[in-house]
C-alpha atoms as a PDB file:
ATOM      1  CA  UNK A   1     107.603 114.486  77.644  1.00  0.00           C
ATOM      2  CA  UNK A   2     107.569 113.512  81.263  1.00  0.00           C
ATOM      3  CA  UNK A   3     104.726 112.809  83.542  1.00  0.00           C
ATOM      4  CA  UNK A   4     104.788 114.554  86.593  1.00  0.00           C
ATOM      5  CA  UNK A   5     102.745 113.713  89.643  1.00  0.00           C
ATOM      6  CA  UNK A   6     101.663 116.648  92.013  1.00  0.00           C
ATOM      7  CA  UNK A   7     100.633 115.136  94.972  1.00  0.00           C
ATOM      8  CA  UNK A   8      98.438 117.547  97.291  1.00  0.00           C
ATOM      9  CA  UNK A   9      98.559 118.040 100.822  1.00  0.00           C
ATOM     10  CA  UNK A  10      95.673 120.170 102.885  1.00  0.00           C
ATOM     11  CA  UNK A  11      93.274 120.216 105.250  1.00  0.00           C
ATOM     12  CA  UNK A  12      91.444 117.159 105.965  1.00  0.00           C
ATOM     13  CA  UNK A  13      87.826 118.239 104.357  1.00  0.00           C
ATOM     14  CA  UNK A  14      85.178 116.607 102.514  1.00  0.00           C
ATOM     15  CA  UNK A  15      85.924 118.763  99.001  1.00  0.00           C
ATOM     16  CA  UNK A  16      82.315 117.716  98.274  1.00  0.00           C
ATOM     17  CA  UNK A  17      80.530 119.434 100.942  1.00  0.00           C
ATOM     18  CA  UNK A  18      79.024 122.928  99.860  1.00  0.00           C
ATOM     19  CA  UNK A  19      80.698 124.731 102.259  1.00  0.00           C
ATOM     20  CA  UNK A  20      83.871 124.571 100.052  1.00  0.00           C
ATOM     21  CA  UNK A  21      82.303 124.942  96.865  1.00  0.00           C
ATOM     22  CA  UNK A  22      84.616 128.289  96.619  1.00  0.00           C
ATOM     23  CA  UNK A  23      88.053 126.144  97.487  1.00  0.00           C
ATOM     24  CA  UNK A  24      86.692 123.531  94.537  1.00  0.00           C
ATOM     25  CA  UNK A  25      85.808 126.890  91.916  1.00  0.00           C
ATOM     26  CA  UNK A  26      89.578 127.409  92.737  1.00  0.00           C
ATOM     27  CA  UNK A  27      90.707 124.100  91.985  1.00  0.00           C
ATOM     28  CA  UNK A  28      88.364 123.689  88.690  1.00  0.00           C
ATOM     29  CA  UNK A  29      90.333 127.438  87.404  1.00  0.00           C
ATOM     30  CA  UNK A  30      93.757 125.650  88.019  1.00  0.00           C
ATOM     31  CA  UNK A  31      92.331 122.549  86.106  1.00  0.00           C
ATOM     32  CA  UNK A  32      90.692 124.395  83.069  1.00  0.00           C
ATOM     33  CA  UNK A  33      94.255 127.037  83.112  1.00  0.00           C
ATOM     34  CA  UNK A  34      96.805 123.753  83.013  1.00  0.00           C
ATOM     35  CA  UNK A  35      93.917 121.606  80.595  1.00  0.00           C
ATOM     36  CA  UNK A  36      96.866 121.286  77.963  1.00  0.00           C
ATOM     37  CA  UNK A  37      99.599 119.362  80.440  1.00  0.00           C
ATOM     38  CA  UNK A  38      97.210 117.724  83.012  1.00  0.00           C
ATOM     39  CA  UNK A  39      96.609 113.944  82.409  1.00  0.00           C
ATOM     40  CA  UNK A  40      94.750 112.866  84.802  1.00  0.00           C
ATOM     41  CA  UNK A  41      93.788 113.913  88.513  1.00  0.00           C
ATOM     42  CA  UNK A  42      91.369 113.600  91.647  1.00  0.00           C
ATOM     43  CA  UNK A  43      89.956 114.764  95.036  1.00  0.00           C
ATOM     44  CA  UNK A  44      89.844 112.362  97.685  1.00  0.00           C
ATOM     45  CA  UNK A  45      87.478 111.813  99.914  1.00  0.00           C
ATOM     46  CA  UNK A  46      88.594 112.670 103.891  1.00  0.00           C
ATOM     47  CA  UNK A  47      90.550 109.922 105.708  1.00  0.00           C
ATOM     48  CA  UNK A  48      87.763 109.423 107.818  1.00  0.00           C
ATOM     49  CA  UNK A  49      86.777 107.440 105.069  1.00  0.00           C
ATOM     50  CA  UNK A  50      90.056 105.593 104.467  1.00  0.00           C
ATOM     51  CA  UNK A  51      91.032 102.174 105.417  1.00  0.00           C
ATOM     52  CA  UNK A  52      94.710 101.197 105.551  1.00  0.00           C
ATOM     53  CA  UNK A  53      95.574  97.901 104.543  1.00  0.00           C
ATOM     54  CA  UNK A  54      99.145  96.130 105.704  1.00  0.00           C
ATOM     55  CA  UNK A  55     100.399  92.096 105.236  1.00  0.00           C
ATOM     56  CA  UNK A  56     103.048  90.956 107.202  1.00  0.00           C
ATOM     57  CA  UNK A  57     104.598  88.782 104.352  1.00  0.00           C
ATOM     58  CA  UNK A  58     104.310  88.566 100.807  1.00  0.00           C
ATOM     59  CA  UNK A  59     101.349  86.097 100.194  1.00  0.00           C
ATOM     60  CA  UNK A  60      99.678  86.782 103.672  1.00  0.00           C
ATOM     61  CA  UNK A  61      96.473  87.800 104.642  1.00  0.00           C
ATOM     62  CA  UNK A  62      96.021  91.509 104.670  1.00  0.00           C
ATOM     63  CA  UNK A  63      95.706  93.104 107.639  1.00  0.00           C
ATOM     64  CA  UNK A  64      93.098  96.338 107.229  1.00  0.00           C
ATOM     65  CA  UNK A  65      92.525  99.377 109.757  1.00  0.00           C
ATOM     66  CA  UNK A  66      89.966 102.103 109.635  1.00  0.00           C
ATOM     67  CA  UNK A  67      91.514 105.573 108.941  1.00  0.00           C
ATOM     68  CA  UNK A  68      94.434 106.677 107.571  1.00  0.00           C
ATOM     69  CA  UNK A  69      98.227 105.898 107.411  1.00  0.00           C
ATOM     70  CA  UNK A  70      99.488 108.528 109.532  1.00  0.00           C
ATOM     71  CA  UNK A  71      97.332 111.204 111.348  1.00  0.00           C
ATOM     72  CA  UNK A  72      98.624 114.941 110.660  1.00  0.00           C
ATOM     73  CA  UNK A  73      98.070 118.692 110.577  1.00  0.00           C
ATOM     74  CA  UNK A  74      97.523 118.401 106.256  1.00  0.00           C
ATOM     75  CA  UNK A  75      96.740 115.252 104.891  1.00  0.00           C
ATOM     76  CA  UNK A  76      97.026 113.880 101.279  1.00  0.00           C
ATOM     77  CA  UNK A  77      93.502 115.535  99.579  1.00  0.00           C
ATOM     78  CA  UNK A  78      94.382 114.304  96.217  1.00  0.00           C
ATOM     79  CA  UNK A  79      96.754 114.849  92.971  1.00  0.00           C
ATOM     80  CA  UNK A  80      97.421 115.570  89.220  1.00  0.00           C
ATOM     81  CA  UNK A  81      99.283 113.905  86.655  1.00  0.00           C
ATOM     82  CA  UNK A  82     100.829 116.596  85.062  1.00  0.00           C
ATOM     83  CA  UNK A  83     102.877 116.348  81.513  1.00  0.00           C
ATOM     84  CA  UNK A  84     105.698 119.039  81.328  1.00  0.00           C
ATOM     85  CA  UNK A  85     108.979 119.246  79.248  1.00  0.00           C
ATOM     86  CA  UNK A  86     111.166 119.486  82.743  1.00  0.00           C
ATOM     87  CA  UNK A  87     110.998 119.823  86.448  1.00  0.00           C
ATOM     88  CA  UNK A  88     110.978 123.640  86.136  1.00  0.00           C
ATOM     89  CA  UNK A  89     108.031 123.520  84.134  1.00  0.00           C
ATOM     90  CA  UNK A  90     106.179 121.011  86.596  1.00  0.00           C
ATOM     91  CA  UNK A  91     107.000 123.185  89.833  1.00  0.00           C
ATOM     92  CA  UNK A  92     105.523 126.546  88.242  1.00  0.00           C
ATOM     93  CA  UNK A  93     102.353 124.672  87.337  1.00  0.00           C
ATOM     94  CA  UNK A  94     102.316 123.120  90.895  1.00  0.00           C
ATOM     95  CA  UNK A  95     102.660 126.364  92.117  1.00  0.00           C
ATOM     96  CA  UNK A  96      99.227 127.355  90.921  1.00  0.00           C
ATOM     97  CA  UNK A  97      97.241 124.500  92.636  1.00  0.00           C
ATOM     98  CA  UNK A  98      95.105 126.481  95.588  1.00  0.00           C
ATOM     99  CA  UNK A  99      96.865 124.091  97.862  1.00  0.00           C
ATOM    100  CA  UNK A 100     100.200 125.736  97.106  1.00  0.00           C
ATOM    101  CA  UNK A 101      99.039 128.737  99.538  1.00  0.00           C
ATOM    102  CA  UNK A 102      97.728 127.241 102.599  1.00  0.00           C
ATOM    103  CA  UNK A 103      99.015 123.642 102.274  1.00  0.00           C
ATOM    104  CA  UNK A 104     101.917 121.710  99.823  1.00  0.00           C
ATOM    105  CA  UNK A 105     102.446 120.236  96.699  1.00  0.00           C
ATOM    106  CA  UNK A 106     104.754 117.495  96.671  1.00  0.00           C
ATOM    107  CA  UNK A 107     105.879 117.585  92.702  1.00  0.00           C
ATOM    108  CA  UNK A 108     107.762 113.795  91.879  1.00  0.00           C
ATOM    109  CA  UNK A 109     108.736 112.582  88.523  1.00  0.00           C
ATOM    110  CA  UNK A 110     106.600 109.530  87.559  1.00  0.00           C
ATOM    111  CA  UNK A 111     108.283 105.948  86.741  1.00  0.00           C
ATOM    112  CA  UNK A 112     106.469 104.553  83.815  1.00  0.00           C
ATOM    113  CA  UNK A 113     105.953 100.660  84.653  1.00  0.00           C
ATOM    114  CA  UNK A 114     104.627 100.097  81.216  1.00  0.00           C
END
């Protein structure tokens, strides 16, 4: 079957932080729900702690900045890797992630490089 990746976009918080231990009980439902297709998955820490890296050519020396890529309103907070006969069956399941109601989740097929 194919892999699925739903990529999550919310508010830039620190998931670990008690304050949003209710927003994570949310997130471990979903996870313990969709147990059977998910493959894999994380929270991500907020892009204050991010460093974006760049190289100017192929072979150069990389080039690294604190922060993130882009600065916006909802940020990418993290993902699953979701297994699911078809794209139908992949956007219901996304559709159950907490972010799906006060953020987005970006569902893309996965490439398999190996």
């Amino acid at each position: 079957m194919p892999l699925y990746a739903t990529i999550i976009y919310s508010q830039d918080v620190d998931w670990s932080a008690p304050e949003h231990a209710g927003d994570t009980a949310e997130y471990s439902e979903f996870s313990q729900s969709a147990a059977a297709i998910i493959r894999g998955g994380a929270a991500l820490y907020p892009t204050s702690t991010a460093t974006t890296v760049r190289v100017e050519a192929k072979g150069g020396a990389p080039i690294s900045t604190d922060g993130p890529y882009a600065e916006t309103k909802e940020v990418l907070t993290g993902f699953f890797l979701l297994e699911c006969a078809d794209l139908d069956e992949a956007v219901a399941a996304a559709a159950r992630i907490p972010a799906a109601w006060n953020g987005a989740v970006e569902v893309r097929p996965v490439l398999p490089l190996m």
